[in-house]
PDB file of N, CA and C in Angstrom:
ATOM      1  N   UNK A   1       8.092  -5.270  12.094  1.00  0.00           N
ATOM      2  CA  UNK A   1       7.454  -4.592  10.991  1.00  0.00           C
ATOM      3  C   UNK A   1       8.101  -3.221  10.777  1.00  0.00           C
ATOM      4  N   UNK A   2       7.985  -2.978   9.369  1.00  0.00           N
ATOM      5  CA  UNK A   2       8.638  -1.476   9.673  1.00  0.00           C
ATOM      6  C   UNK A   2       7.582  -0.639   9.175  1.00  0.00           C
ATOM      7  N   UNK A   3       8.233   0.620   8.852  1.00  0.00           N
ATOM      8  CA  UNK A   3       7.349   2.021   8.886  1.00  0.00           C
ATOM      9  C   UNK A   3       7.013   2.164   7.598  1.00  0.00           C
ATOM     10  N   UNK A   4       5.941   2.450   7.400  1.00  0.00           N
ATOM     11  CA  UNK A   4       5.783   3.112   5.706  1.00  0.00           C
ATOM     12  C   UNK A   4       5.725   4.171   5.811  1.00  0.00           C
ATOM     13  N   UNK A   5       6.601   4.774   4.568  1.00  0.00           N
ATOM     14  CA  UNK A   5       6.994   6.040   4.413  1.00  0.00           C
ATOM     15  C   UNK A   5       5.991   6.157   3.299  1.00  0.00           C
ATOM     16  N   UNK A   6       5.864   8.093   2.701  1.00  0.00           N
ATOM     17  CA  UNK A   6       5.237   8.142   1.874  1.00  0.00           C
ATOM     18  C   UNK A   6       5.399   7.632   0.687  1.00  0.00           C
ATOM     19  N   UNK A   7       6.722   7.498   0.434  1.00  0.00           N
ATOM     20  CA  UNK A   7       6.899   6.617  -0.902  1.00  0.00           C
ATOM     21  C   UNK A   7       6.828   5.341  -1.395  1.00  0.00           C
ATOM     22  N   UNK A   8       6.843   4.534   0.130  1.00  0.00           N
ATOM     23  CA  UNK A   8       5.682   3.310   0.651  1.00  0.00           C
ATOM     24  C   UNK A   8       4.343   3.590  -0.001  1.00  0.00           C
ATOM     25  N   UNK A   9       3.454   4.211   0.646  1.00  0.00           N
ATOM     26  CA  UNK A   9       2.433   4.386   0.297  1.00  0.00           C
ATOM     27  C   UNK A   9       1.823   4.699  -1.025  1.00  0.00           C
ATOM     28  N   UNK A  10       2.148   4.950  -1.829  1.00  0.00           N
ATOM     29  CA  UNK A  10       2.250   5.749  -3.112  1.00  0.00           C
ATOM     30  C   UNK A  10       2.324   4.744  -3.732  1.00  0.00           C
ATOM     31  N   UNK A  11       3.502   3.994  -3.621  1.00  0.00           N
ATOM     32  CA  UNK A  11       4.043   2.647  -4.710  1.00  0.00           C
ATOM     33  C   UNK A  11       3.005   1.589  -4.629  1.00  0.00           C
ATOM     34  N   UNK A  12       2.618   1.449  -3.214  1.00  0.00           N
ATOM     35  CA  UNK A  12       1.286   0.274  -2.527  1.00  0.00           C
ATOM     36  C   UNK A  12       0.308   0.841  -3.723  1.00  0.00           C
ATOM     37  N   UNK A  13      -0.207   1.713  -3.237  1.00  0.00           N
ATOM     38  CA  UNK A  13      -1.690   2.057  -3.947  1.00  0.00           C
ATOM     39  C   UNK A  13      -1.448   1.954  -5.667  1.00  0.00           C
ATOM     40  N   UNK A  14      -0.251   2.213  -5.759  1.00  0.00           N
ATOM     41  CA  UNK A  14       0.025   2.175  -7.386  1.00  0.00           C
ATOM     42  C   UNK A  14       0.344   0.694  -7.998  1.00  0.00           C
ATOM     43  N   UNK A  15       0.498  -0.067  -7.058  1.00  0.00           N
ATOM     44  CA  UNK A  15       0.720  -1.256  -7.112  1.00  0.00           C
ATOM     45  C   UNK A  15      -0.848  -2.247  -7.697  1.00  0.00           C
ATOM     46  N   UNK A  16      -1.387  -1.382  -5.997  1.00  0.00           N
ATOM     47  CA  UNK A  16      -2.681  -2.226  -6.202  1.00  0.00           C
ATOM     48  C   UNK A  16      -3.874  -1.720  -7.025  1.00  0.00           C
ATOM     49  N   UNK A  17      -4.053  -0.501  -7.382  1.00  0.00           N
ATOM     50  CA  UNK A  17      -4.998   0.362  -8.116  1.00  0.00           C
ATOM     51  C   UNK A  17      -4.641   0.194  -9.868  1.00  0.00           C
ATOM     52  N   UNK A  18      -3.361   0.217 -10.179  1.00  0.00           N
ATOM     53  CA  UNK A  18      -3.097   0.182 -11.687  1.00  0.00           C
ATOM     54  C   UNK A  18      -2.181  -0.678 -11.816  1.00  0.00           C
ATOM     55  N   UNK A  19      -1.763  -1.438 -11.071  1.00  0.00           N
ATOM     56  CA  UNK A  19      -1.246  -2.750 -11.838  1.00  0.00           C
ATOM     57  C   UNK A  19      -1.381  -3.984 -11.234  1.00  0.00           C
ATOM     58  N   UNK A  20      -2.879  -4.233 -10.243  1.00  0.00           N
ATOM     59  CA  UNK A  20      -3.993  -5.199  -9.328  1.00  0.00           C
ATOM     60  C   UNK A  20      -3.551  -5.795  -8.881  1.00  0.00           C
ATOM     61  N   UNK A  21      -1.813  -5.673  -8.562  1.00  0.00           N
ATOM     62  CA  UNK A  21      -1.540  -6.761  -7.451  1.00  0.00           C
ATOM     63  C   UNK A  21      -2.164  -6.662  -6.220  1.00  0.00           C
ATOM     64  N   UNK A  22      -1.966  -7.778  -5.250  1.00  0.00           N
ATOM     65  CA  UNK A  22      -2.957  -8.422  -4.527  1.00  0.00           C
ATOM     66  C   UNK A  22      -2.241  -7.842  -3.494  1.00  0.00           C
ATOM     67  N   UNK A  23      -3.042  -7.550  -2.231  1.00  0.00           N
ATOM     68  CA  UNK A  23      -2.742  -6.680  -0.812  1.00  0.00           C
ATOM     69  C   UNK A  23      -1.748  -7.948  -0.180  1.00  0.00           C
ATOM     70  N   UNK A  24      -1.983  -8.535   0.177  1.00  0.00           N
ATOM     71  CA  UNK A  24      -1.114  -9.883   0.470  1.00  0.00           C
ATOM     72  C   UNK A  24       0.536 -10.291  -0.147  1.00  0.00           C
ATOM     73  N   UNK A  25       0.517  -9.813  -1.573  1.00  0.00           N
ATOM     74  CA  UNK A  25       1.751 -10.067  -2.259  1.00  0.00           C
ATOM     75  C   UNK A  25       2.123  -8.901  -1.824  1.00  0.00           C
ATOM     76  N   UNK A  26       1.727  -7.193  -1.801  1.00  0.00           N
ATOM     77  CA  UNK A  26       2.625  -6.065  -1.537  1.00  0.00           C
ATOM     78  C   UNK A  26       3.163  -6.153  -0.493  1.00  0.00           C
ATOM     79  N   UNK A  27       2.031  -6.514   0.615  1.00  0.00           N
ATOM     80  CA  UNK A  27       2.363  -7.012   2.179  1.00  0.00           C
ATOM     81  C   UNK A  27       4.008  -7.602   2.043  1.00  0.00           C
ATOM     82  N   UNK A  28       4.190  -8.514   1.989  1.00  0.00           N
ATOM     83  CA  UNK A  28       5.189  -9.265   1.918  1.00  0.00           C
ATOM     84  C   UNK A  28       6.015  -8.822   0.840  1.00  0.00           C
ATOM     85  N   UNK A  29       5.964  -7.599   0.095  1.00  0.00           N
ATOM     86  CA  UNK A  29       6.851  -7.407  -0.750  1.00  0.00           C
ATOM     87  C   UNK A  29       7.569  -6.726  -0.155  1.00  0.00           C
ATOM     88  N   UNK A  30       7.144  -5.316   1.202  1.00  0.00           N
ATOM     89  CA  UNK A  30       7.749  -4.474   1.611  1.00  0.00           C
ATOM     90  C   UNK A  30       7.382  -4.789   3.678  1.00  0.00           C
ATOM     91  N   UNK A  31       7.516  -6.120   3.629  1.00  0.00           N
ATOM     92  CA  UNK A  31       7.651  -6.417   4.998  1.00  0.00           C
ATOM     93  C   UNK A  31       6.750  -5.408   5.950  1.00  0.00           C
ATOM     94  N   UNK A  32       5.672  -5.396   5.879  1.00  0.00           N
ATOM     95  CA  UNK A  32       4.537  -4.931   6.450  1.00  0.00           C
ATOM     96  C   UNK A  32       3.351  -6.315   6.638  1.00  0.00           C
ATOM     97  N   UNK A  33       2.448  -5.180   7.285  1.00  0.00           N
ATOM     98  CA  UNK A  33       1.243  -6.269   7.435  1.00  0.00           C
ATOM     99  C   UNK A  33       0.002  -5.698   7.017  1.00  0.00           C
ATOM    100  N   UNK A  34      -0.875  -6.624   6.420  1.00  0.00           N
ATOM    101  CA  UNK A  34      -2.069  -6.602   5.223  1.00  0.00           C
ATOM    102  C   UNK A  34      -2.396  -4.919   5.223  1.00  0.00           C
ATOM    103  N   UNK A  35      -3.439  -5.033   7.098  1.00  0.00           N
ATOM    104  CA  UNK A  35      -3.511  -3.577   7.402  1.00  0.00           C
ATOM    105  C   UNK A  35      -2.668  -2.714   7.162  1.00  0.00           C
ATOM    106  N   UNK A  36      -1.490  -2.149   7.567  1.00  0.00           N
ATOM    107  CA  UNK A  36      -0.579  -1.217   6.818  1.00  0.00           C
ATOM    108  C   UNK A  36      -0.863  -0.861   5.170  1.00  0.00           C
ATOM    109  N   UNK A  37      -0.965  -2.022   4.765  1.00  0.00           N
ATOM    110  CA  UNK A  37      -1.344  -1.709   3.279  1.00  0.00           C
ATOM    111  C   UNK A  37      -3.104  -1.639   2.856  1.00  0.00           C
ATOM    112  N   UNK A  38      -3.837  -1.974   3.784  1.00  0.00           N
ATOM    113  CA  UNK A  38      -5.208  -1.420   3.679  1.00  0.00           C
ATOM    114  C   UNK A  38      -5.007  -0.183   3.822  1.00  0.00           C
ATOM    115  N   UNK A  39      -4.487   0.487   4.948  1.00  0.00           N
ATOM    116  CA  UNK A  39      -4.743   1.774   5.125  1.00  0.00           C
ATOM    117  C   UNK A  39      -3.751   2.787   4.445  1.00  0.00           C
ATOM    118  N   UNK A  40      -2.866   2.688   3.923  1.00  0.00           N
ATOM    119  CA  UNK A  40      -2.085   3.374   2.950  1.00  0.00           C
ATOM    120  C   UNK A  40      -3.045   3.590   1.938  1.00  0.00           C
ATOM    121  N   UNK A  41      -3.418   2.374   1.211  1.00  0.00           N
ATOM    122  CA  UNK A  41      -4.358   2.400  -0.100  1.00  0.00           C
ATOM    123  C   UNK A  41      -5.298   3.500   0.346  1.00  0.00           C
ATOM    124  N   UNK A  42      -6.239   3.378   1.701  1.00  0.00           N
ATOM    125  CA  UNK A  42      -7.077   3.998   2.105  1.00  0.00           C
ATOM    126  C   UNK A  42      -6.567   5.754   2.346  1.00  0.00           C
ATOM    127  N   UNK A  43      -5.972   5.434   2.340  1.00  0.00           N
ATOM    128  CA  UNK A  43      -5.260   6.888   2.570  1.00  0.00           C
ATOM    129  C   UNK A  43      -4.799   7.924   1.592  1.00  0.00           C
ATOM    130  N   UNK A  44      -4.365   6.872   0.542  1.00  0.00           N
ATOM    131  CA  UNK A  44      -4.230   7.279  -0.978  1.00  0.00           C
ATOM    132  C   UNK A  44      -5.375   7.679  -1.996  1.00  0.00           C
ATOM    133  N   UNK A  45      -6.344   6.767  -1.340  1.00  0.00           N
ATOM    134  CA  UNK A  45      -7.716   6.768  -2.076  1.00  0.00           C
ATOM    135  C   UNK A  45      -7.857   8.818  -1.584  1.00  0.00           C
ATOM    136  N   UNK A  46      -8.091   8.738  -0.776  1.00  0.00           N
ATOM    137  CA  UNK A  46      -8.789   9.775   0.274  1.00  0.00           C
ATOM    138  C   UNK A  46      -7.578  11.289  -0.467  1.00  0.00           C
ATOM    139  N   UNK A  47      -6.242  10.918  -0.525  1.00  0.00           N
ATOM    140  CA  UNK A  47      -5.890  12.007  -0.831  1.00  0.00           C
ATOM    141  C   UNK A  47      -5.866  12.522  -2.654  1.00  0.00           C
ATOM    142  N   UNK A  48      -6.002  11.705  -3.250  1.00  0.00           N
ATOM    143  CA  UNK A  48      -6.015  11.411  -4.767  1.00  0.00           C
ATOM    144  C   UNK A  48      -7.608  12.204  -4.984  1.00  0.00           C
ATOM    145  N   UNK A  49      -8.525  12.511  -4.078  1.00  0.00           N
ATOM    146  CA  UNK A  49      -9.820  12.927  -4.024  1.00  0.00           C
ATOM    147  C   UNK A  49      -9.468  14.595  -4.461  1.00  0.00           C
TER     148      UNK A  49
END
């Protein structure tokens, strides 16, 4: 698995927040796993506050 960087994270949440792709398809878009991209989103949520 590799590392998400912030620009990982950013693209995830922008992925899944405004254009609803599914946690599962990003997963596998950027070779991570589900969690990684739960908690990015979660993380994005939290800093976007």
């Amino acid at each position: 698995m590799k590392k998400m960087t912030d620009k990982h994270k950013i693209m995830a949440w922008l992925l899944n927040k405004q254009f609803n792709y599914p946690v599962v398809a990003i997963a596998q878009l950027m070779q991570v796993s589900k969690n990684n991209i739960y908690e990015a989103i979660k993380e994005m949520n939290f800093e976007c506050e």
